[in-house]
Protein backbone atom coordinates (compact mmCIF):
# COMPACT_ATOMS: atom_id res chain seq x y z
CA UNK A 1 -110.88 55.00 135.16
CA UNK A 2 -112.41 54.27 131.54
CA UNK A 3 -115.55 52.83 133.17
CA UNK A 4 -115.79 55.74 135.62
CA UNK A 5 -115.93 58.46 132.93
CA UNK A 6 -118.33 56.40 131.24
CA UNK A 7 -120.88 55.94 133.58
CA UNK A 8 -120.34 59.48 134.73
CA UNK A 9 -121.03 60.78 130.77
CA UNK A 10 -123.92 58.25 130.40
CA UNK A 11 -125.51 59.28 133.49
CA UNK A 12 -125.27 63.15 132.89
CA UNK A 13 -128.15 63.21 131.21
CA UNK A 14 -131.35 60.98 130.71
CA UNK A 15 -133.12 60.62 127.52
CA UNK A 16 -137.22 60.74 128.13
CA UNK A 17 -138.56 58.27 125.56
CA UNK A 18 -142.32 59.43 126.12
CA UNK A 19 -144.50 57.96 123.47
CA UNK A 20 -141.93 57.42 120.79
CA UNK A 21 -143.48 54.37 119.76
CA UNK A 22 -146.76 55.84 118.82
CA UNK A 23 -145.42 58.57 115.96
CA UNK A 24 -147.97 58.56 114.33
CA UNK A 25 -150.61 59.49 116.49
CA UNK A 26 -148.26 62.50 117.73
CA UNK A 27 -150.50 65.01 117.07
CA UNK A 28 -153.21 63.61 117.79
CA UNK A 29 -152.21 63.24 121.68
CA UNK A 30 -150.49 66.50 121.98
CA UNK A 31 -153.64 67.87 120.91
CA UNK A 32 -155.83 65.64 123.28
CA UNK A 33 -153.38 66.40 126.51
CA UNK A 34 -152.71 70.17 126.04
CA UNK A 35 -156.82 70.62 125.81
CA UNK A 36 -156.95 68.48 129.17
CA UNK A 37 -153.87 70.49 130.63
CA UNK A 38 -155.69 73.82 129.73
CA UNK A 39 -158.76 72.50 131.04
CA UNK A 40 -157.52 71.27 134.24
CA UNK A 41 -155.61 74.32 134.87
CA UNK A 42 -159.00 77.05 134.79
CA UNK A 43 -160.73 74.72 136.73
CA UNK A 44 -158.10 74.95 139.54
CA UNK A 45 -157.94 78.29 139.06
CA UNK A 46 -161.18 78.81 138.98
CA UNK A 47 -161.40 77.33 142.58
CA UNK A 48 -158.35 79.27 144.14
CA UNK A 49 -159.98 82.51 142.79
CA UNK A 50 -163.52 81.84 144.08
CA UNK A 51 -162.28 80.36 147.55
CA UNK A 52 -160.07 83.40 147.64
CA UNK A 53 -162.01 86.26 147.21
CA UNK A 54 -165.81 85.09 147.59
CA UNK A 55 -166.53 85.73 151.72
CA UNK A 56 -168.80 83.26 151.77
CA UNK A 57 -166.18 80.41 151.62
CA UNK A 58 -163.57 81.68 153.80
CA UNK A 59 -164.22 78.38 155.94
CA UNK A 60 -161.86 75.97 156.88
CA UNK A 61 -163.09 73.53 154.03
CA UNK A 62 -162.37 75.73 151.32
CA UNK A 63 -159.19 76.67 152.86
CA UNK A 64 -158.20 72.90 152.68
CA UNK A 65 -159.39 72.46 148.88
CA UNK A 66 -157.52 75.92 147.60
CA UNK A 67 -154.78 75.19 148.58
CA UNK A 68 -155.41 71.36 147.54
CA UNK A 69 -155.68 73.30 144.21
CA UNK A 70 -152.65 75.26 144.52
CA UNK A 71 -150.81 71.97 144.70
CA UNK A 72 -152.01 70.26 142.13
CA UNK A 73 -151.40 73.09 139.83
CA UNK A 74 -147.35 73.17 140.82
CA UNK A 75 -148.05 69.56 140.43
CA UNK A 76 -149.00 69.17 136.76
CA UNK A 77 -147.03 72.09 135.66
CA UNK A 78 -143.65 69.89 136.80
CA UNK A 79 -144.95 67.16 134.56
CA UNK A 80 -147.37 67.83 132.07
CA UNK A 81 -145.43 70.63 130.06
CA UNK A 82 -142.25 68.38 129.61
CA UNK A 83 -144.42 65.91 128.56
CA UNK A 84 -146.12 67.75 125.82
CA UNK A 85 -142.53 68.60 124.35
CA UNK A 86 -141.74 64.72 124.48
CA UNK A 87 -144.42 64.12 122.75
CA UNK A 88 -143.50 66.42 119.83
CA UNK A 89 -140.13 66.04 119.42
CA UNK A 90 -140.51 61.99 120.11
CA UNK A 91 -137.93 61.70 123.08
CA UNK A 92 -136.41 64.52 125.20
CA UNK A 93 -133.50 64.91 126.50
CA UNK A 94 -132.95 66.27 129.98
CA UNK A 95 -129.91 66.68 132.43
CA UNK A 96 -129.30 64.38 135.16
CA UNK A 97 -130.05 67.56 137.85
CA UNK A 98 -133.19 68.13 135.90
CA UNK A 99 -134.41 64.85 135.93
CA UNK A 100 -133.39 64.75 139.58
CA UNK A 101 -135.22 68.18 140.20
CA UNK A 102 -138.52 66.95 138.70
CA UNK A 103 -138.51 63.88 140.60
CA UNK A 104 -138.07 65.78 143.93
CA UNK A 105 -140.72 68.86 143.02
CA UNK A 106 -143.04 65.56 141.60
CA UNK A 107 -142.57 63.77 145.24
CA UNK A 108 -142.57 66.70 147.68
CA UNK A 109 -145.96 67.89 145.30
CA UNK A 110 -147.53 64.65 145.24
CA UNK A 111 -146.49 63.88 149.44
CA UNK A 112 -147.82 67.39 150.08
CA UNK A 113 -151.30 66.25 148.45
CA UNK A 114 -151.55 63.32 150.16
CA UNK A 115 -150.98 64.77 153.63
CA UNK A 116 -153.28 67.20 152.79
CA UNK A 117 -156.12 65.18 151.79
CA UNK A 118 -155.61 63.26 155.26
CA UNK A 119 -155.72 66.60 156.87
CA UNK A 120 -159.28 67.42 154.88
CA UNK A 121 -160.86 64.31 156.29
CA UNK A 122 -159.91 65.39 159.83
CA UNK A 123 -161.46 68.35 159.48
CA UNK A 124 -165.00 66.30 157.76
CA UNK A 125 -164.21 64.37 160.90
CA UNK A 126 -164.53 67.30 163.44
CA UNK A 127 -167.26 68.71 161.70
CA UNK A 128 -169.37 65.89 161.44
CA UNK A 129 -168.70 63.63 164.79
CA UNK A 130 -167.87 67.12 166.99
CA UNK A 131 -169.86 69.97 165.63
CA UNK A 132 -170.23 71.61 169.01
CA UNK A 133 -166.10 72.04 169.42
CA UNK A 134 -165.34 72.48 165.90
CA UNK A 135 -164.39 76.25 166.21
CA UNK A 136 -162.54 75.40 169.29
CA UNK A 137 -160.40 72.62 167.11
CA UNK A 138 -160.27 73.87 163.64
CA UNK A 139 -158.98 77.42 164.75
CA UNK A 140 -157.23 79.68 161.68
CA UNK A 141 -153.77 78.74 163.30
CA UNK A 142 -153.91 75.25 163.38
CA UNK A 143 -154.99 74.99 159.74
CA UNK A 144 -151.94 76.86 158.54
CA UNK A 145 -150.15 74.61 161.02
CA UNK A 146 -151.64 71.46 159.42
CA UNK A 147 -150.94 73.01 155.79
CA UNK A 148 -147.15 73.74 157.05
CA UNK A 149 -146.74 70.53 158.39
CA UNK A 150 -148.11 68.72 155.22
CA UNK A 151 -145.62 70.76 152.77
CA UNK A 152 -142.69 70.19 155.13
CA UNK A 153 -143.23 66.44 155.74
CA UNK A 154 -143.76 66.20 151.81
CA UNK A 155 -140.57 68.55 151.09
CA UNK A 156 -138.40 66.47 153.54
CA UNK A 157 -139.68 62.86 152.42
CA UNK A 158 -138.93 63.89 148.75
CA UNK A 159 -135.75 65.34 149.31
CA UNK A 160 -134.18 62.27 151.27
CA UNK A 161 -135.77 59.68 148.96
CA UNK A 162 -134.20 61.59 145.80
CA UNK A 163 -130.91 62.16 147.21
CA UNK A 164 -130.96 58.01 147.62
CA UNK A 165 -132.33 57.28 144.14
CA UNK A 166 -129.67 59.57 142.09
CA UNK A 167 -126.38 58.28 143.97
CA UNK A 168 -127.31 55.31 142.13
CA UNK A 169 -124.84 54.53 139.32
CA UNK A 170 -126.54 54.71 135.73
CA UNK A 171 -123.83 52.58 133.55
CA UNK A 172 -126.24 50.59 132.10
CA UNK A 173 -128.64 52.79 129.80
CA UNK A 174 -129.81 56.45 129.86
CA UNK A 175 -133.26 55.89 127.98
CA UNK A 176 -135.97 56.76 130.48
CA UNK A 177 -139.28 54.38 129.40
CA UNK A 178 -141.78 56.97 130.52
CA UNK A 179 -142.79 61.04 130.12
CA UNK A 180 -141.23 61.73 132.78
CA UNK A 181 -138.39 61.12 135.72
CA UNK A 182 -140.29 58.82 137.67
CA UNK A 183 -139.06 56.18 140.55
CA UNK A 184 -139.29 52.84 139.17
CA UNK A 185 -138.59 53.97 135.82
CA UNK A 186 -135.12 55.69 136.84
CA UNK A 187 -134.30 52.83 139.35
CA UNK A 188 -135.01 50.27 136.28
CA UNK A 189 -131.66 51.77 134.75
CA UNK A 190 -129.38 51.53 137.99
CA UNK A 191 -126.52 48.92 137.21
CA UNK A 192 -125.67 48.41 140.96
CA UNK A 193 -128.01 46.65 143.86
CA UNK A 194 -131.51 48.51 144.05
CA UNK A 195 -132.42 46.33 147.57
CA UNK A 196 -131.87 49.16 149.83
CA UNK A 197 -133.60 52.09 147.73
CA UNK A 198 -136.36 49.51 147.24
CA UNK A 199 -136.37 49.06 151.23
CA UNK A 200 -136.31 53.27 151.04
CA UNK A 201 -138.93 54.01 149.00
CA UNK A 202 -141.51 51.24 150.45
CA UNK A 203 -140.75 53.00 153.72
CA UNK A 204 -141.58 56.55 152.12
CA UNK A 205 -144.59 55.36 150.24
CA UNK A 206 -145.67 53.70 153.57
CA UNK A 207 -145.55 57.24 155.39
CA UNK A 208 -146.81 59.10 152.62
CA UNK A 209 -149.58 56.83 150.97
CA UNK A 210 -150.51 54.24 153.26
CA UNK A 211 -150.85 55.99 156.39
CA UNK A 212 -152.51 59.14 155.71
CA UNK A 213 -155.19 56.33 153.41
CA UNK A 214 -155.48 54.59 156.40
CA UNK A 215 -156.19 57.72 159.01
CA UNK A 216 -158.72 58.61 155.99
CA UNK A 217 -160.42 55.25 155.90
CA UNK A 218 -160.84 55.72 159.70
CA UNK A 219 -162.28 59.19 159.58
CA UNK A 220 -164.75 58.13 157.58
CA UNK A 221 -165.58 54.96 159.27
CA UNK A 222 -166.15 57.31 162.05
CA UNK A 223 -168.42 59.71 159.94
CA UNK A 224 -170.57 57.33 158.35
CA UNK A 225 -171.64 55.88 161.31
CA UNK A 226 -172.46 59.54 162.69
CA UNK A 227 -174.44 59.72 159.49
CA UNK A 228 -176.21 56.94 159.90
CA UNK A 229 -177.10 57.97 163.46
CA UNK A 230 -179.27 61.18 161.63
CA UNK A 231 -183.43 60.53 161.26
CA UNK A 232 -183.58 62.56 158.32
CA UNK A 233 -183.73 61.27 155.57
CA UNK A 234 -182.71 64.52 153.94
CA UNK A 235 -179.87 64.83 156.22
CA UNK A 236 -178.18 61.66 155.64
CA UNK A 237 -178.32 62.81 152.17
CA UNK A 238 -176.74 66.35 152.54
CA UNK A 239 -173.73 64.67 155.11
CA UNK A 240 -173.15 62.29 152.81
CA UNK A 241 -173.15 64.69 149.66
CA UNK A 242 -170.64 66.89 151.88
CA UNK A 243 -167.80 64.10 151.90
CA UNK A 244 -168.75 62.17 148.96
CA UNK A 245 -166.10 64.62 146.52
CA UNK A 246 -163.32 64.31 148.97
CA UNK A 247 -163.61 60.48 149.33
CA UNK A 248 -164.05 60.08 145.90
CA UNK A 249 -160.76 61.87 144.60
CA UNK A 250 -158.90 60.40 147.98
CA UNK A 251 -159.78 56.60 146.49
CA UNK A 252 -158.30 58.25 142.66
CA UNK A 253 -155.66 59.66 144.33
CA UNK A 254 -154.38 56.85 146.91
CA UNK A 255 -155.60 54.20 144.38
CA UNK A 256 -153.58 54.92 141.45
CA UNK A 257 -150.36 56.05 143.53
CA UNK A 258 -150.20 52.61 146.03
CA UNK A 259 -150.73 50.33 142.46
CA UNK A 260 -147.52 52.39 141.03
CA UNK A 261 -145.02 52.97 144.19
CA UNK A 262 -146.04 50.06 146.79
CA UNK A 263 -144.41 46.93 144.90
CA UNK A 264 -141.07 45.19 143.88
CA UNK A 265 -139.11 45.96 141.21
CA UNK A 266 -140.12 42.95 139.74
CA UNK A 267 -143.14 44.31 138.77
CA UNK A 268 -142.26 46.50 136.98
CA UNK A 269 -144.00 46.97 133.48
CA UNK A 270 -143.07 50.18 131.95
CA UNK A 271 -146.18 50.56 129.41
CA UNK A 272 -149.13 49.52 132.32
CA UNK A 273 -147.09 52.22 134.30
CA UNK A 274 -147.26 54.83 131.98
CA UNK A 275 -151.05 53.95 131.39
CA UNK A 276 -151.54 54.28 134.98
CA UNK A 277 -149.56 57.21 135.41
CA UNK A 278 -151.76 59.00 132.46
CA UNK A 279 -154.63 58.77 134.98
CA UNK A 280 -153.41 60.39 137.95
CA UNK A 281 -151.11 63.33 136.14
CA UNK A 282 -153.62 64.07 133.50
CA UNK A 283 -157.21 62.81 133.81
CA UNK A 284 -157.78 62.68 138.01
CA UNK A 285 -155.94 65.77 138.28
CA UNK A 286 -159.13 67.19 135.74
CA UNK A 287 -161.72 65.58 137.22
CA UNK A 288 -160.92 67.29 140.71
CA UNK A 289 -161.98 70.08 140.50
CA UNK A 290 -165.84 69.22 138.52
CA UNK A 291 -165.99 66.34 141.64
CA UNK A 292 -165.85 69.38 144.06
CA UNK A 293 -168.02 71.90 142.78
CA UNK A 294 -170.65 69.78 140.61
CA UNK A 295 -172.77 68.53 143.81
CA UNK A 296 -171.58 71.64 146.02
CA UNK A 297 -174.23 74.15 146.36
CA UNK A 298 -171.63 76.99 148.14
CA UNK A 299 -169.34 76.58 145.28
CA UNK A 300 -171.59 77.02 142.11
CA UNK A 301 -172.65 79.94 143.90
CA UNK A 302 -169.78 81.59 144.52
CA UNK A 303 -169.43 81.15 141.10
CA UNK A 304 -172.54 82.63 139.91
CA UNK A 305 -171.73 85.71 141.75
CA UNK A 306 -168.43 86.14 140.47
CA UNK A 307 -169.72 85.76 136.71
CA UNK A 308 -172.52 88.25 137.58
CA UNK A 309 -170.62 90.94 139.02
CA UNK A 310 -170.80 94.16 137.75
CA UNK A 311 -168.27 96.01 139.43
CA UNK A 312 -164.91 94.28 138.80
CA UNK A 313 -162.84 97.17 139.17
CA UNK A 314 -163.95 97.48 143.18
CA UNK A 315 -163.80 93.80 143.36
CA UNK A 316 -160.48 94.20 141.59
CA UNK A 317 -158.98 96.25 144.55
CA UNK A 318 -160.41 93.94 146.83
CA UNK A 319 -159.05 90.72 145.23
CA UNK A 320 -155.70 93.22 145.98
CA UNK A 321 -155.99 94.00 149.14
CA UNK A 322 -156.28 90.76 149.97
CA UNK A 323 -153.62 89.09 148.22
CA UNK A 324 -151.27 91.86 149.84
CA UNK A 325 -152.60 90.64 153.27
CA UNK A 326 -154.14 94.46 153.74
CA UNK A 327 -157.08 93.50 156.63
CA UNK A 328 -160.69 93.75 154.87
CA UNK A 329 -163.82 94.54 157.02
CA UNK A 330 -166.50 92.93 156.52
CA UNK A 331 -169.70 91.63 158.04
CA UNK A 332 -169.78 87.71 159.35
CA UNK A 333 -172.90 87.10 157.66
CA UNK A 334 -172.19 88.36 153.69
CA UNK A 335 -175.43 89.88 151.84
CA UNK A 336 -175.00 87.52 148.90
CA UNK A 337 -174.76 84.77 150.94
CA UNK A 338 -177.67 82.22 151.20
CA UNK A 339 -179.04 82.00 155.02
CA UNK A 340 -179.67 79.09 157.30
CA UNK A 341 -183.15 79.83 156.53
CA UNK A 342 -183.25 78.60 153.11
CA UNK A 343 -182.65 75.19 153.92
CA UNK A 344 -186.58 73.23 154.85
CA UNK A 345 -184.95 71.88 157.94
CA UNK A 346 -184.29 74.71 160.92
CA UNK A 347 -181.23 72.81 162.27
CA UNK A 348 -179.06 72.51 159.38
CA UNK A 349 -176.98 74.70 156.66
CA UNK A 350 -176.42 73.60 153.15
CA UNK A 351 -173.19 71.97 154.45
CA UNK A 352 -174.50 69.22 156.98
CA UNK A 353 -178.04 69.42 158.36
CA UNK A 354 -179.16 68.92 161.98
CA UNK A 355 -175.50 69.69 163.40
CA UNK A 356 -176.61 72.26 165.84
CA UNK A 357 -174.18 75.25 167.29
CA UNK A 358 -170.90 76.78 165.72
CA UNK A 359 -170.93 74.85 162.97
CA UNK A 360 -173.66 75.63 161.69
CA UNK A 361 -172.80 78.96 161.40
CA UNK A 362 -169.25 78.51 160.17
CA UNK A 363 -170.89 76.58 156.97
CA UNK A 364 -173.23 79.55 156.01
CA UNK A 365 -170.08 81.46 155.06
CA UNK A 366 -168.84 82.57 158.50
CA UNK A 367 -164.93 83.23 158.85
CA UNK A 368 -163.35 80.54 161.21
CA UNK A 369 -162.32 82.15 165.12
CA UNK A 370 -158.60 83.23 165.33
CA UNK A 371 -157.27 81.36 168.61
């Protein structure tokens, strides 16, 4: 009865050691991360707002990548902000529902992205390899049915996987070797057999990580050797400019989460893993958003515009009208947007040239066909 009430007042709360060891350079980091959070945060913002409201990139594409955005701002908000306190105050405490609450936002968040990106290189895929049924595939409704199913999938994964991790006993220690409640770092303290929640989370990791890498990795297999299929020299360049900022933050993404969550417990080394885990809550999650729009033409546009604009209190009402969901006319080819016409060869957009048709079209800022 003694041992029960002591593993049940041990395990009632977690302490979050953080960065504890490094005192010293306290300020220093909490300095060095808030600038990073702040930055990362306006440039995902930045990117919702511009996706939102700018008609020229109500596509299917920038549908994926705001709400890729939207994500990974819930995502960094569970983490990062905790973090920063843990690194001022030296360790945090934080109740055992808390910690248990962060790790299933931080799972169903992180699952959520991962789906997503898997559903983004689908859509590359259908774009690039099947231009000519592209409207017919990538309809309004089935890319709020993809998103759906990618938050669900992510929401139930997380939720099962966390209920197994916390009805782990915690007799052992409290002290949390990391900035946050992460899974090998919480199943490091469980005094009982770990074998089975091991087994669990491989099998989660396997349906969140490695098959949706996998699908991606096969998409693109697919669309480089479309690509390669193109004469033009210019137009192998364009294609390959257009999916060149999704694969590159997939491998970040996929790269950093498989080397944390896809081994034994054996493994684990709690300093490489908060080294590692650094990367892909703080510096990847900044990086995302400069991958995106730096080589993407439709984005530092929209941009432009939007800094240019003289008359925000009618774009105001717009932006609200919107957001309520209050139906806004306008024409399928914007004013402000930059024709077909601009681009030297007669069969392409700025998005992929020489794919003929609807998507063509579509990529010079036409809204996608409701089913």
């Amino acid at each position: 009865m003694v041992l029960l009430q002591r593993n049940l007042t041990l395990s009632s709360e977690f302490i979050i050691l953080g960065f504890g060891d490094l005192a010293e350079l306290q300020i220093f980091f909490f300095g060095l991360f808030l600038i990073m959070h702040l930055v990362t945060l306006a440039g995902h913002m930045t990117i919702v707002l511009i996706t939102l409201f700018d008609s020229c990139l109500q596509t299917p594409m920038y549908f994926f990548l705001r709400n890729l955005s939207t994500i990974e701002i819930c995502y960094i908000l569970v983490i990062v902000p905790n973090m920063l306190a843990s690194i001022l105050s030296g360790s945090q405490r934080m109740p055992f529902l808390g910690c248990a609450l962060q790790m299933h936002l931080f799972i169903s968040l992180g699952g959520a992205e991962c789906f997503l990106l898997a559903v983004m290189a689908y859509d590359r895929f259908v774009a690039i390899c099947k231009p000519l049924h592209y409207t017919f595939i990538v309809t309004r409704t089935a890319c709020v049915q993809m998103l759906a199913l990618a938050c669900i999938s992510g929401f139930a994964l997380s939720l099962t996987l966390t209920t197994l991790i916390f009805l782990l006993p915690f007799c052992q220690s409290h002290k949390i070797n990391h900035f946050f409640c992460d899974i090998p770092a919480v199943l490091f303290l469980a005094c009982s057999d770990t074998q089975a929640n091991e087994i669990a989370v491989f099998l989660v990791c396997l349906l969140i990580l490695l098959i949706p890498f996998l699908l991606i990795l096969l998409s693109y297999g697919f669309i480089i050797t479309a690509i390669l299929r193109i004469h033009s020299a210019e137009g192998r360049s364009k294609a390959f400019s257009t999916c060149a900022g999704h694969l590159l933050v997939s491998l970040l993404h996929y790269g950093c989460a498989i080397f944390i969550y896809i081994r034994p417990r054996s493994c684990y080394t709690p300093e490489q893993d908060k080294i590692v885990s650094l990367i892909y809550t703080n510096v990847t999650p900044m990086l995302y958003p400069m991958i995106y729009s730096l080589r993407n033409k439709e984005v530092k546009g929209a941009l432009k515009r939007l800094l240019e604009r003289h008359d925000w209190t009618r774009w105001w009402s717009h932006a609200r009208e919107r957001g309520m969901g209050v139906h806004v006319q306008e024409p399928i080819w914007s004013s402000h947007c930059t024709p077909c016409s601009s681009v030297p060869h007669p069969e392409g957009c700025s998005e992929v040239l020489q794919v003929p048709g609807p998507y063509r079209a579509l990529s010079c800022g036409q809204r996608w066909n409701k089913p």
